[in-house]
N, C-alpha and C. Protein backbone atom coordinates (compact mmCIF):
# COMPACT_ATOMS: atom_id res chain seq x y z
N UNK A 1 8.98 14.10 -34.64
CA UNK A 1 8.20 13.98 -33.43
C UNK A 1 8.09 15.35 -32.75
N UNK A 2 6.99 15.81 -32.21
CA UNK A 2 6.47 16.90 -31.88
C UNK A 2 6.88 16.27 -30.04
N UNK A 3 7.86 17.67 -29.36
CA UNK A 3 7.96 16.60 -27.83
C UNK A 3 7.27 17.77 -27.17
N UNK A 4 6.80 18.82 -27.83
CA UNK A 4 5.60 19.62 -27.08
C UNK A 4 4.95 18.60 -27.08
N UNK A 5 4.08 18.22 -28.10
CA UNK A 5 2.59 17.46 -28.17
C UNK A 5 2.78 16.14 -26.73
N UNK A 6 4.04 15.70 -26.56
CA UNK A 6 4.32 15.01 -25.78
C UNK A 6 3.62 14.99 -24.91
N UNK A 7 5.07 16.15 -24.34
CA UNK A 7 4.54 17.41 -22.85
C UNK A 7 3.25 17.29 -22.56
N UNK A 8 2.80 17.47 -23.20
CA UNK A 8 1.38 17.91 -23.25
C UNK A 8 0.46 17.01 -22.52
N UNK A 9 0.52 15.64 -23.55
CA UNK A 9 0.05 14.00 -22.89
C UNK A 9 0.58 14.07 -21.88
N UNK A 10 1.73 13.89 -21.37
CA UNK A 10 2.53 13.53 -20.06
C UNK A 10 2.11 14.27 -19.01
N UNK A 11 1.70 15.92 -18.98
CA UNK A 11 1.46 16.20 -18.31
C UNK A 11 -0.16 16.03 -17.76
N UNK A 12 -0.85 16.19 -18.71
CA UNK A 12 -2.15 15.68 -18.68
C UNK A 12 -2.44 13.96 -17.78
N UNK A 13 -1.29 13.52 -18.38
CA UNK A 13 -1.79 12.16 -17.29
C UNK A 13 -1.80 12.41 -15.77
N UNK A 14 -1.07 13.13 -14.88
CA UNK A 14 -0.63 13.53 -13.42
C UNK A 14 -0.48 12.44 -12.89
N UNK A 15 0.82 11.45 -13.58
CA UNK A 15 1.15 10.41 -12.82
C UNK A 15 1.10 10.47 -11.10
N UNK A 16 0.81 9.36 -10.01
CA UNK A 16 1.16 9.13 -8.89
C UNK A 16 2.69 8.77 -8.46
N UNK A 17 3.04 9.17 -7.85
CA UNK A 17 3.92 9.18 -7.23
C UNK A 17 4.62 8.35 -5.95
N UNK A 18 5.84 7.29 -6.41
CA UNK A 18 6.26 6.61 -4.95
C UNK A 18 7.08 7.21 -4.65
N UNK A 19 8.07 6.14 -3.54
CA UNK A 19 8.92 6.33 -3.18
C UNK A 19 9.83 4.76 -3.47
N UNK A 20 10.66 5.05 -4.02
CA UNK A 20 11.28 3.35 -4.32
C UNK A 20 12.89 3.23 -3.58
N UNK A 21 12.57 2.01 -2.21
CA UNK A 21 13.95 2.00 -1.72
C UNK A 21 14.33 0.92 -2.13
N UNK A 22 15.63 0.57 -1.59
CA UNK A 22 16.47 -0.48 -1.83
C UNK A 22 17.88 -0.53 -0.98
N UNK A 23 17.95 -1.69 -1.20
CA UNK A 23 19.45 -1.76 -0.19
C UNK A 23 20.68 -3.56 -0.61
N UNK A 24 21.62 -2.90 -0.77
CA UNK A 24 22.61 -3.99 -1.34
C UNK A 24 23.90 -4.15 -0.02
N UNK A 25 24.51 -5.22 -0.01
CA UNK A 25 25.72 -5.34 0.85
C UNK A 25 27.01 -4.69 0.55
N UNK A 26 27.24 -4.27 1.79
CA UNK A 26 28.21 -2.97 1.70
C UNK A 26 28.80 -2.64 3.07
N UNK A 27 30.02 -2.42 3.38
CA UNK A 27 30.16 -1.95 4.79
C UNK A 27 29.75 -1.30 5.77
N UNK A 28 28.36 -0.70 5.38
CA UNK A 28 27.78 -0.27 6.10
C UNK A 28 26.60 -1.12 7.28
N UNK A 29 26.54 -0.80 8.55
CA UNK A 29 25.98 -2.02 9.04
C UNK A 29 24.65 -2.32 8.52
N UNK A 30 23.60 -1.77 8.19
CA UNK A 30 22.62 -2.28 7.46
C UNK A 30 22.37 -2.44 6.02
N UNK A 31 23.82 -2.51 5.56
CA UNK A 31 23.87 -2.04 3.95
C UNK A 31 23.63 -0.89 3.33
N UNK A 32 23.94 -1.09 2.14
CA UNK A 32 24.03 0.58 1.67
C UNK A 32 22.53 0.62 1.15
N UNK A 33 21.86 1.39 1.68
CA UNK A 33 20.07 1.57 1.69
C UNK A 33 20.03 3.29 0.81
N UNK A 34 18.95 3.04 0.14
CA UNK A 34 18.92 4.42 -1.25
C UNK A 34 17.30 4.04 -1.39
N UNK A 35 16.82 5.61 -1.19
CA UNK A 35 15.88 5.50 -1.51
C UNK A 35 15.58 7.10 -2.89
N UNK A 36 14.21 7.01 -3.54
CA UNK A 36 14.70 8.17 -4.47
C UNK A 36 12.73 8.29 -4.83
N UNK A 37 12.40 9.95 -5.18
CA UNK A 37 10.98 9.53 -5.54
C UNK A 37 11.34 9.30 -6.98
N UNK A 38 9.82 8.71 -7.45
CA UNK A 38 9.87 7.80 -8.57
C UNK A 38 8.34 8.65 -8.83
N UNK A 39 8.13 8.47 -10.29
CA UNK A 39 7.00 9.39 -11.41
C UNK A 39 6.54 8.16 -12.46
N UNK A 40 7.58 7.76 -12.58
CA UNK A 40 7.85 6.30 -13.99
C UNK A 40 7.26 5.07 -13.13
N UNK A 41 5.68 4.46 -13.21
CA UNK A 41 5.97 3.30 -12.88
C UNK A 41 4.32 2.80 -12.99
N UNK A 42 4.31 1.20 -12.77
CA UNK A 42 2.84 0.88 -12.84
C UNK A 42 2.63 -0.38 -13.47
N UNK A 43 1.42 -1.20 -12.59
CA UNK A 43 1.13 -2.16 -13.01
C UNK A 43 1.77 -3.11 -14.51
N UNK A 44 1.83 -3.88 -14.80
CA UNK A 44 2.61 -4.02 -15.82
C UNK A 44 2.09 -5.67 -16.08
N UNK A 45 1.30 -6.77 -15.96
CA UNK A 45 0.90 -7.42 -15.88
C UNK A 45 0.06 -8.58 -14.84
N UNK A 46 -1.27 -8.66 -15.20
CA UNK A 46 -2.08 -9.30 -14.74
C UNK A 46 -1.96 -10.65 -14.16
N UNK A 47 -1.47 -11.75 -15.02
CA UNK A 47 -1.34 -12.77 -14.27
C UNK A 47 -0.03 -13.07 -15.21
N UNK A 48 0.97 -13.57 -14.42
CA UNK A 48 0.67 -13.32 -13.69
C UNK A 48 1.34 -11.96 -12.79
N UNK A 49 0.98 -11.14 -11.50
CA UNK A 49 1.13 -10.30 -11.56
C UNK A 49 2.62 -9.61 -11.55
N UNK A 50 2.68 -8.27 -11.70
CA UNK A 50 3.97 -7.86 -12.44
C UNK A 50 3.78 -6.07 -11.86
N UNK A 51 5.10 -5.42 -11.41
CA UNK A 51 4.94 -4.15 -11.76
C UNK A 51 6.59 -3.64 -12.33
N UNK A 52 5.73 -2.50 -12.40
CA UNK A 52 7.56 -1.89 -13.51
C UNK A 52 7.66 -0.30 -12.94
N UNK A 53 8.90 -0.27 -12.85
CA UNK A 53 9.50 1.22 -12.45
C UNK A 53 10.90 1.47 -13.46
N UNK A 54 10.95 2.43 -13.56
CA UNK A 54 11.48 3.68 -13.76
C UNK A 54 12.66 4.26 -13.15
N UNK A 55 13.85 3.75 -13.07
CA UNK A 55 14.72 4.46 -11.82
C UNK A 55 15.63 5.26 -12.94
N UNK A 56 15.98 6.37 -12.31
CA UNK A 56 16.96 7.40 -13.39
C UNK A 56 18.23 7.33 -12.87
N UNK A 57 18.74 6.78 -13.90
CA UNK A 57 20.76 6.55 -13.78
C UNK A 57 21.24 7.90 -13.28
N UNK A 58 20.55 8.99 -12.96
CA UNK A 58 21.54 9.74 -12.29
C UNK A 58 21.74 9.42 -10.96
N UNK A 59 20.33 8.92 -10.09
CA UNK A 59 20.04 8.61 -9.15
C UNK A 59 20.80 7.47 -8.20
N UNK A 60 21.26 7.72 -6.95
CA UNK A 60 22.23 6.74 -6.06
C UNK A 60 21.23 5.57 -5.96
N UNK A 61 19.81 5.41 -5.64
CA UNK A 61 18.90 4.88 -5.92
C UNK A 61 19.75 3.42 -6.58
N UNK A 62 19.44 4.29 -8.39
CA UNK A 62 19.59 3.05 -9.32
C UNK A 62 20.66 2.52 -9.33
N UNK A 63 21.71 2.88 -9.41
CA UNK A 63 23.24 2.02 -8.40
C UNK A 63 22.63 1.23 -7.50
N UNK A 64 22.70 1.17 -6.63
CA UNK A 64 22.13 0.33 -5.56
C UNK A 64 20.67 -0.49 -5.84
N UNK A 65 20.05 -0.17 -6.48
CA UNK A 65 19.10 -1.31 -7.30
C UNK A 65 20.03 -2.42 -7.98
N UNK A 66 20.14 -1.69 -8.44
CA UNK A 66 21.50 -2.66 -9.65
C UNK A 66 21.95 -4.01 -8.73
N UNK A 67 22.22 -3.60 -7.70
CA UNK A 67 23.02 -4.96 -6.91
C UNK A 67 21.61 -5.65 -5.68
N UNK A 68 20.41 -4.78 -5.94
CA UNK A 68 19.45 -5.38 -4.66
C UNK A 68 18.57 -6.44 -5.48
N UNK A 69 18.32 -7.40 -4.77
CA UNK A 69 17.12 -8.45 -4.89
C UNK A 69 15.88 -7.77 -5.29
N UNK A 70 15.50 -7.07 -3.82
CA UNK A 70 14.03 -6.32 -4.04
C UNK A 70 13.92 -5.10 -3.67
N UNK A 71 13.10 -4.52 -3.92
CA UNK A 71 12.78 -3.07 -3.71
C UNK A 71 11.02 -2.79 -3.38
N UNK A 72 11.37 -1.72 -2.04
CA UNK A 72 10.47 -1.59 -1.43
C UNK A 72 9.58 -0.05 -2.65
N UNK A 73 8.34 -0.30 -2.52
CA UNK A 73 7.31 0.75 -3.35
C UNK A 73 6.18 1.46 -2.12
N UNK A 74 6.58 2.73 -1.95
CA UNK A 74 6.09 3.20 -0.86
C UNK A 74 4.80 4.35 -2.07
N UNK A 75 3.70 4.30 -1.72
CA UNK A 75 2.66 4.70 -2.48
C UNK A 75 2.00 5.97 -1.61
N UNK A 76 2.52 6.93 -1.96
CA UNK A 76 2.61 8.39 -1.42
C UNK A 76 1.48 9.11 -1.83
N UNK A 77 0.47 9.41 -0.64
CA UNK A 77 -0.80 10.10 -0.83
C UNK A 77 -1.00 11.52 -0.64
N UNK A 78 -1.93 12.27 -0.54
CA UNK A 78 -1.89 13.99 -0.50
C UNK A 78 -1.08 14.42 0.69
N UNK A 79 -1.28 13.98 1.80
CA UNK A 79 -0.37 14.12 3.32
C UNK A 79 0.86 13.70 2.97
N UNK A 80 1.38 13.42 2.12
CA UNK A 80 2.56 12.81 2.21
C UNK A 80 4.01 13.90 1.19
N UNK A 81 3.34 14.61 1.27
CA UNK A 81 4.30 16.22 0.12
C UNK A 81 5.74 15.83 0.85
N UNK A 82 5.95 15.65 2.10
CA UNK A 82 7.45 16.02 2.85
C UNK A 82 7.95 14.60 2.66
N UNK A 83 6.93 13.53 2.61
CA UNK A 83 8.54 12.34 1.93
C UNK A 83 8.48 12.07 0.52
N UNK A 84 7.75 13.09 -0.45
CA UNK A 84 8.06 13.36 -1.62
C UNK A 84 9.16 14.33 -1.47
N UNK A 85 9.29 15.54 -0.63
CA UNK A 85 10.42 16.28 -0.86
C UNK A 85 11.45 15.79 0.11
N UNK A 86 11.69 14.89 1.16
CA UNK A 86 12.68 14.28 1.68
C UNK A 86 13.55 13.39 0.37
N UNK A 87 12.99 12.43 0.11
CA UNK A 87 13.19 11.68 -1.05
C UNK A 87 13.95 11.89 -2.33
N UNK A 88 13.22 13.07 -3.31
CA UNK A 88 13.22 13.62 -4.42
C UNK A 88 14.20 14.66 -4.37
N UNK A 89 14.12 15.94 -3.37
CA UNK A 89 15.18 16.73 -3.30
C UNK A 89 16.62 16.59 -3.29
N UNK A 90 16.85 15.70 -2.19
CA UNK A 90 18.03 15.28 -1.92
C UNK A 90 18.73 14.08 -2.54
N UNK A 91 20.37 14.34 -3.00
CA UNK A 91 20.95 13.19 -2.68
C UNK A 91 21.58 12.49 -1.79
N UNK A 92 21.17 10.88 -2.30
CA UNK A 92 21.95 9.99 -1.41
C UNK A 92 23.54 9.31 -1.68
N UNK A 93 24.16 10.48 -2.47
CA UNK A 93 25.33 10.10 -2.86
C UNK A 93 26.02 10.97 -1.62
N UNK A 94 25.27 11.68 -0.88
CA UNK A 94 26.04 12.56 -0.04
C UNK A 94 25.66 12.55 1.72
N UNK A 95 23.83 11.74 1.48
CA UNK A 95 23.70 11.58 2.84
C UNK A 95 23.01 10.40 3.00
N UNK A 96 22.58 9.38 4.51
CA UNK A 96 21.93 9.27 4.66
C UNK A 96 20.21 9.21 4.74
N UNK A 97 19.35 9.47 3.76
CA UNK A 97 17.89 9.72 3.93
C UNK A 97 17.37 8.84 4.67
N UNK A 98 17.73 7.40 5.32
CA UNK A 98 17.07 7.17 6.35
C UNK A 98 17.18 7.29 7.44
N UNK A 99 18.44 8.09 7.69
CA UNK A 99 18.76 8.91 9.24
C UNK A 99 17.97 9.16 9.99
N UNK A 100 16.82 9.86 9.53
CA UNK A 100 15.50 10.05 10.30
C UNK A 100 14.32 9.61 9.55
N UNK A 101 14.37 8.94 9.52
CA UNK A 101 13.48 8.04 9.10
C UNK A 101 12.93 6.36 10.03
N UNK A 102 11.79 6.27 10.36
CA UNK A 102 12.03 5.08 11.10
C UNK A 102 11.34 3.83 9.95
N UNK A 103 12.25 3.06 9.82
CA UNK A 103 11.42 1.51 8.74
C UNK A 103 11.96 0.62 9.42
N UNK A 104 11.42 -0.32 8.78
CA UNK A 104 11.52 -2.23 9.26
C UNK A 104 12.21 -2.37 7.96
N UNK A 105 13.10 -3.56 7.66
CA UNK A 105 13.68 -4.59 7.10
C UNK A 105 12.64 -5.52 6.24
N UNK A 106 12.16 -5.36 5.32
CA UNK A 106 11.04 -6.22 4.27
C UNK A 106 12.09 -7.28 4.06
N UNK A 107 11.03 -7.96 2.75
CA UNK A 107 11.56 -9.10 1.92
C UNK A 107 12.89 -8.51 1.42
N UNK A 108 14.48 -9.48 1.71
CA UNK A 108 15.45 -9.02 0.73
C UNK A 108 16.42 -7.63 1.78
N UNK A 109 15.64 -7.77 2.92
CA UNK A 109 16.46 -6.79 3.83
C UNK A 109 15.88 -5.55 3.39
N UNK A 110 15.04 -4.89 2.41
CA UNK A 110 14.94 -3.77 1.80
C UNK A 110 14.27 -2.63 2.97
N UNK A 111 14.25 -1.97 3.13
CA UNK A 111 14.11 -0.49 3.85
C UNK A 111 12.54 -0.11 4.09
N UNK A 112 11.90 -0.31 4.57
CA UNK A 112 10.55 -0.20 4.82
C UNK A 112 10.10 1.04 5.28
N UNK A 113 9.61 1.97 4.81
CA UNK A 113 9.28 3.66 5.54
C UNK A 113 7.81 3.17 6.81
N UNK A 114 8.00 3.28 7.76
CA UNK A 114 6.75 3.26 8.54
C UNK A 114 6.13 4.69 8.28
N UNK A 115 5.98 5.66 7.70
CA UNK A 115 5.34 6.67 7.81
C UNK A 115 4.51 6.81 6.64
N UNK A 116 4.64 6.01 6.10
CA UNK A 116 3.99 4.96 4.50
C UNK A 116 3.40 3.73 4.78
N UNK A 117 2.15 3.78 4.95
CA UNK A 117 1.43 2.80 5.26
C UNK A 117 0.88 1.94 4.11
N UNK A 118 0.82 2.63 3.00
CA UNK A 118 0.58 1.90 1.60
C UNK A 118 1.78 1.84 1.00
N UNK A 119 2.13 0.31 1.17
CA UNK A 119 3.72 -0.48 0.76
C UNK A 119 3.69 -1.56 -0.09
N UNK A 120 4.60 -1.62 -0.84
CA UNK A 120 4.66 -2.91 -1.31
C UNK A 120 5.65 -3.47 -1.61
N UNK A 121 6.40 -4.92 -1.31
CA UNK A 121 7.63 -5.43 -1.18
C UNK A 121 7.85 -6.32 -2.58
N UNK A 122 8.96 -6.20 -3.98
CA UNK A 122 8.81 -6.61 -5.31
C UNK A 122 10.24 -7.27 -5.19
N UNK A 123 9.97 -8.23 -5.85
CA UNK A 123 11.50 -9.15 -6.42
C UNK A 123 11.86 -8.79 -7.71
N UNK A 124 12.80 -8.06 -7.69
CA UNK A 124 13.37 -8.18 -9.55
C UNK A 124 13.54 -8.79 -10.25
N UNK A 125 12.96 -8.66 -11.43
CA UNK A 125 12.84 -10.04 -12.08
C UNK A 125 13.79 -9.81 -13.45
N UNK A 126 13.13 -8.10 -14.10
CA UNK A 126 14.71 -8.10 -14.81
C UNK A 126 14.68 -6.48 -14.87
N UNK A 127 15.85 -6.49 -15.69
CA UNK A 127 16.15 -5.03 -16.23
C UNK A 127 15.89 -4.71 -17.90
N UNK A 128 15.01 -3.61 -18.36
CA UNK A 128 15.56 -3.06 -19.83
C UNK A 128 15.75 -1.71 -19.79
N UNK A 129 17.53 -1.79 -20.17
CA UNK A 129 17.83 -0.44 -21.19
C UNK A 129 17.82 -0.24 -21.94
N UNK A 130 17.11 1.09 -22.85
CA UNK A 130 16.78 1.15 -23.68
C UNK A 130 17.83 2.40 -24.37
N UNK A 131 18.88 2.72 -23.52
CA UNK A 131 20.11 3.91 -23.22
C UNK A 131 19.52 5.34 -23.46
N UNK A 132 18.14 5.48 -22.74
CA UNK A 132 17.48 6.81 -22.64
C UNK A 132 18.09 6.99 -21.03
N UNK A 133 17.72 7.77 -20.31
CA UNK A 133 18.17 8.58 -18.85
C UNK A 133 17.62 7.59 -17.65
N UNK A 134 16.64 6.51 -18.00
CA UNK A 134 16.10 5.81 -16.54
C UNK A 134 15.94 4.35 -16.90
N UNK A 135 16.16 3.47 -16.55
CA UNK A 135 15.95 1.94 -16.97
C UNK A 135 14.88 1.62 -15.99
N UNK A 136 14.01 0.36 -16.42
CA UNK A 136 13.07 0.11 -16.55
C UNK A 136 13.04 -1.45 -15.83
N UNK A 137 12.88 -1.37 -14.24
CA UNK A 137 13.06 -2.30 -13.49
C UNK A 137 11.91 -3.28 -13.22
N UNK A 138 11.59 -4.88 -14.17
CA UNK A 138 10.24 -5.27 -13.79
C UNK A 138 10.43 -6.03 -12.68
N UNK A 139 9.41 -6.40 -12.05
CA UNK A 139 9.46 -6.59 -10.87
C UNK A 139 8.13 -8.04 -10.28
N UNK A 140 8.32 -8.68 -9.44
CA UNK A 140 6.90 -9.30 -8.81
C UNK A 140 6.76 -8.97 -7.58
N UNK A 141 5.22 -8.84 -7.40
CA UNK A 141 4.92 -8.41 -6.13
C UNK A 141 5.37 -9.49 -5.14
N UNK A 142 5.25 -9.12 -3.84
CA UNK A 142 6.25 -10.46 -3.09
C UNK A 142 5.36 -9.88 -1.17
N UNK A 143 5.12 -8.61 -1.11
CA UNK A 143 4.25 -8.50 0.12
C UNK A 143 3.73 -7.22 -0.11
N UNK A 144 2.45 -7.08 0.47
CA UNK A 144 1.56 -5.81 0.36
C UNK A 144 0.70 -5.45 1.53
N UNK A 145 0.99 -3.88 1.95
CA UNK A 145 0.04 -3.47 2.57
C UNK A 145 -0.68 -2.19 2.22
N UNK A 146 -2.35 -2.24 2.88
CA UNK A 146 -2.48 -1.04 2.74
C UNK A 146 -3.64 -0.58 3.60
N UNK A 147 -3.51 0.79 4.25
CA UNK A 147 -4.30 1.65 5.20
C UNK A 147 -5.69 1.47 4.89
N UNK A 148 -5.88 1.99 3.63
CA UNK A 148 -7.08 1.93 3.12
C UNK A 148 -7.12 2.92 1.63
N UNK A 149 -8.13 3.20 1.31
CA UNK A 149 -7.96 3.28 -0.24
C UNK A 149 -7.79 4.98 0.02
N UNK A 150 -6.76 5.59 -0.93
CA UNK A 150 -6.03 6.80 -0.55
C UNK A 150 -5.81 7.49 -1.77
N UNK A 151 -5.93 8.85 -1.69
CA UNK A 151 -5.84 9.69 -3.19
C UNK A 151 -4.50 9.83 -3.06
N UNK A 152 -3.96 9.35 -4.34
CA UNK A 152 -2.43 9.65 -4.47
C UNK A 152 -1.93 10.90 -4.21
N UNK A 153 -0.29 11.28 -4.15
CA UNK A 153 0.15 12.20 -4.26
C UNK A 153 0.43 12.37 -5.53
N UNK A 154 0.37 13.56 -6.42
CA UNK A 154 0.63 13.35 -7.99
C UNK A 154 1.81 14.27 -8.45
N UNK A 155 2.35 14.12 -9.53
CA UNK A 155 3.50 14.90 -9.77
C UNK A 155 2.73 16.74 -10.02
N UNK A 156 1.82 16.82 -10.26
CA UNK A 156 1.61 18.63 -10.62
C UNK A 156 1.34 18.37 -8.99
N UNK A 157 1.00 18.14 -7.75
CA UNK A 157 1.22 17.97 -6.20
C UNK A 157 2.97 18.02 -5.78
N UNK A 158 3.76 17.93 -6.73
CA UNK A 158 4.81 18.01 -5.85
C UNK A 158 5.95 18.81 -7.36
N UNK A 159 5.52 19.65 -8.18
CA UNK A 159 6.11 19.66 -9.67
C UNK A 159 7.07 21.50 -8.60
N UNK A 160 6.88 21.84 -7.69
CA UNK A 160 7.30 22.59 -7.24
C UNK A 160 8.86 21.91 -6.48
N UNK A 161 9.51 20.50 -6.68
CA UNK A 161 9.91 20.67 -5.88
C UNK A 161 11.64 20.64 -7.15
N UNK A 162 12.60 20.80 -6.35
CA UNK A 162 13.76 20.95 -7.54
C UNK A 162 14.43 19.31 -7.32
N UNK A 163 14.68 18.78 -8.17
CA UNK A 163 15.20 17.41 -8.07
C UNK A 163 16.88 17.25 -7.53
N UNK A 164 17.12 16.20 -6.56
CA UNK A 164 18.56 16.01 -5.74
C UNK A 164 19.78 16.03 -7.64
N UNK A 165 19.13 15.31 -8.76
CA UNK A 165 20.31 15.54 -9.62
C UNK A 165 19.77 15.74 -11.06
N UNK A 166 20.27 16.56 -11.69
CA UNK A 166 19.66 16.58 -13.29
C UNK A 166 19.55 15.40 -14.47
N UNK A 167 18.53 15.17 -14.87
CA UNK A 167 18.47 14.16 -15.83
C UNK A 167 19.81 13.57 -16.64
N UNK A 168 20.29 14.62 -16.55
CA UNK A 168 21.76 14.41 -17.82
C UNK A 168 23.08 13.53 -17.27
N UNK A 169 22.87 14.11 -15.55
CA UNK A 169 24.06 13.34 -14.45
C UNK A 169 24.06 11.27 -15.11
N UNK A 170 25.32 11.60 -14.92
CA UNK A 170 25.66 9.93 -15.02
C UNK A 170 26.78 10.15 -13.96
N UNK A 171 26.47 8.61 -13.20
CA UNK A 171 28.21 8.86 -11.93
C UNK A 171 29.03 7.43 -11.97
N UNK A 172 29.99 7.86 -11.80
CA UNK A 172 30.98 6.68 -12.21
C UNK A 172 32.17 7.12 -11.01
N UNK A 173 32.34 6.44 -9.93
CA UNK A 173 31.46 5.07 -9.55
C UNK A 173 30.78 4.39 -9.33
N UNK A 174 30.01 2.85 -9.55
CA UNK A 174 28.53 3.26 -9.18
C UNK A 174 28.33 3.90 -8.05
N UNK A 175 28.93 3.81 -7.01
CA UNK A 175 28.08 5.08 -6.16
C UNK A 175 29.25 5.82 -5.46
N UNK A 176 28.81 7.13 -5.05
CA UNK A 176 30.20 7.92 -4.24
C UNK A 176 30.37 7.16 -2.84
N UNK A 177 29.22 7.00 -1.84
CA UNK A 177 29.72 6.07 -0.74
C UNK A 177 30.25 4.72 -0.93
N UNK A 178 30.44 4.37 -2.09
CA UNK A 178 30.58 2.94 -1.94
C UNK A 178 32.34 2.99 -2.42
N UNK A 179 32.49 3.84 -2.90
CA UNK A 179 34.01 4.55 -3.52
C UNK A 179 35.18 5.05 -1.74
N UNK A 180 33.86 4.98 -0.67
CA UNK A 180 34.63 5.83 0.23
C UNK A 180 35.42 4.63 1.21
């Protein structure tokens, strides 16, 4: 297999870009809430309907998926570069990212960004690993909104930014706050 020729396809597509939160029970008073940007994801069946993401096991994110019902899909347009790099840059094994952040509580308690007006609230339906770097979370839609019809934010739109952990990271425990 040629993983230039890959490259190549992959980059040529200029996937869109979310933001995928989540939140599981935990001593924290609103639960332990993780949000992370996401590149991997998309429609995934018609009827009936279905979508699928992408979360990367290095990510505090996918820990905390692991134990959530649903997960919120925040659909990040050209104005939206700074909660691609709020999101994506940083980890949440070390802080808060919704500290400043203001959201509502969706379906499942999940973390709602108000500064993301194109949302969508998904029930997990399952998991496949395939033991590559990101598992593959399908999902049903469960609530949706949206502003109006919006040019995505795309990964060569945000390929400048450096990621919160390297593909290769695996962490054991599932998460460092949840260890504390």
């Amino acid at each position: 297999m040629n993983s230039d020729a890959f490259d190549v396809i992959m980059a040529s597509l200029d996937s869109p870009l979310i933001v995928v939160t989540a939140t599981a029970e935990s001593d924290e008073p609103q639960g332990e809430r993780a949000g992370c940007l996401v590149g991997f994801h998309g429609q995934s069946s018609i009827g009936p309907l279905r979508y699928s993401v992408w979360l990367s096991k290095a990510n505090h994110t996918y820990r905390v998926a692991l134990r959530s019902t649903h997960l919120g899909l925040h659909f990040l347009t050209r104005d939206d570069l700074h909660l691609a790099e709020h999101f994506g840059t940083q980890t949440g094994d070390d802080l808060d990212k919704f500290a400043v952040m203001e959201t509502l509580d969706g379906p499942g308690g999940v973390p709602m960004l108000l500064a993301c007006p194109n949302r969508m609230t998904v029930r997990r339906t399952s998991l496949l690993d395939e033991g590559g770097d990101h598992v593959c979370i399908a999902t049903e839609p469960v609530a949706a909104v949206v502003a109006a019809p919006f040019v995505p934010l795309r990964v060569s739109d945000a390929d400048h930014l450096v990621p919160g952990h390297d593909t290769e990271e695996r962490h054991n425990p599932p998460t460092e706050r949840a260890a504390r």
